[in-house]
Protein backbone atom coordinates (compact mmCIF):
# COMPACT_ATOMS: atom_id res chain seq x y z
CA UNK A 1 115.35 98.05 92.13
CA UNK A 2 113.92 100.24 89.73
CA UNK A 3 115.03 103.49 91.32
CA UNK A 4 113.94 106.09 93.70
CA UNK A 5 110.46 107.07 92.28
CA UNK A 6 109.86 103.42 93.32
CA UNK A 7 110.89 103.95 96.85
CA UNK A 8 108.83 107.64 97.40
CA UNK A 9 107.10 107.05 100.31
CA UNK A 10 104.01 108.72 102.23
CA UNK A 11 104.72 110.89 105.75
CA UNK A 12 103.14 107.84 108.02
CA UNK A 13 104.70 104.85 106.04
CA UNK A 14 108.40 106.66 106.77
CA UNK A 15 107.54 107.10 110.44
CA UNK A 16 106.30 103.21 110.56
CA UNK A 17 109.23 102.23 108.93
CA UNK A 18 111.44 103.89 110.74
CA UNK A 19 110.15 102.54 113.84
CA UNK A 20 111.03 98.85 113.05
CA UNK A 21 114.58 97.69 113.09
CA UNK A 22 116.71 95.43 110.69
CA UNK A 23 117.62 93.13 113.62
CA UNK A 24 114.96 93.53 116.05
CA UNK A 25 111.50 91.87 115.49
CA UNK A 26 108.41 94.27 116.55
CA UNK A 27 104.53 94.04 116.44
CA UNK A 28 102.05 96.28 115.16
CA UNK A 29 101.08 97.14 118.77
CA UNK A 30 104.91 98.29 119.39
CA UNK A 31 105.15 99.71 116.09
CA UNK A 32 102.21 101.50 116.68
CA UNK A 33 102.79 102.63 120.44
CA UNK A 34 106.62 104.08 118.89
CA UNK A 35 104.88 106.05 115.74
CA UNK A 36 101.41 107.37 118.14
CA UNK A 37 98.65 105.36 115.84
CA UNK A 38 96.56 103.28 116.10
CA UNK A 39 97.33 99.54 115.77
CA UNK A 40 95.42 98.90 112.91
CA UNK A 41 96.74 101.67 110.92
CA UNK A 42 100.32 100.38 111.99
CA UNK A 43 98.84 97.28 110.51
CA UNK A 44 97.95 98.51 107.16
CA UNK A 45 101.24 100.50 106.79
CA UNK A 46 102.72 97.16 107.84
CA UNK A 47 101.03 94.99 105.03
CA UNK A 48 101.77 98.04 102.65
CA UNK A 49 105.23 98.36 103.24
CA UNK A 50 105.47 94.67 102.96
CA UNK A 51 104.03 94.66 99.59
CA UNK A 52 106.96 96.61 98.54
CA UNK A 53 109.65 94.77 99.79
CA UNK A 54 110.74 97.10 102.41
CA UNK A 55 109.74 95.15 105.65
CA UNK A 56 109.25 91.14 106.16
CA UNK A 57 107.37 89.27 108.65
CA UNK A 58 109.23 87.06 110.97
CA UNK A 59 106.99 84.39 110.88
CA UNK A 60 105.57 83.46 114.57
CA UNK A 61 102.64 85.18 115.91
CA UNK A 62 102.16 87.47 116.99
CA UNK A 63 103.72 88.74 113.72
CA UNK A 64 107.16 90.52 114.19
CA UNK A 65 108.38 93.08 112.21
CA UNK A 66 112.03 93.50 110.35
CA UNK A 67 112.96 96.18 108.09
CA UNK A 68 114.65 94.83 105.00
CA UNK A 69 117.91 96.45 103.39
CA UNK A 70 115.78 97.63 101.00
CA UNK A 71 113.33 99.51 103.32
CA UNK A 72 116.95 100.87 104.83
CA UNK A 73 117.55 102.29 101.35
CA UNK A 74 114.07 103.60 100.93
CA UNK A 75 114.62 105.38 104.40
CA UNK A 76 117.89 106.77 102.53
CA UNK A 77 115.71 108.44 100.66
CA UNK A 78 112.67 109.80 102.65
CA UNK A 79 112.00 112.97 103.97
């Protein structure tokens, strides 16, 4: 980890991430339905969030939904 400028994250990606869970899988429709967005821009949070290492994809389909320990951390540190 490079620090916590790398884990500064944007108003709707905390609220997405904090609506999936280290230990329970969920989909973008759930995710979505917990934050109040739209699926597709749970989606695209989703895939974002992914790209940084902060949630992983369980791999069945539909897609589930796991927050990492890193994403835990970058919760640590979001507003």
């Amino acid at each position: 980890m490079s620090g916590v400028a790398s884990l500064t994250l944007s108003a709707l990606d905390a609220r997405v991430l904090r609506a999936t869970d280290p230990l329970r899988e969920r989909t973008a429709v759930r995710v979505a339905g917990i934050v109040g967005c739209c699926e597709d821009v749970a989606a695209s949070c989703l895939r974002r969030l992914r790209g940084r290492m902060l949630v992983e994809v369980d791999g069945c389909r539909p897609t589930g939904w796991l927050r990492t320990d890193r994403g835990d951390v970058a919760l640590e540190h979001a507003p």
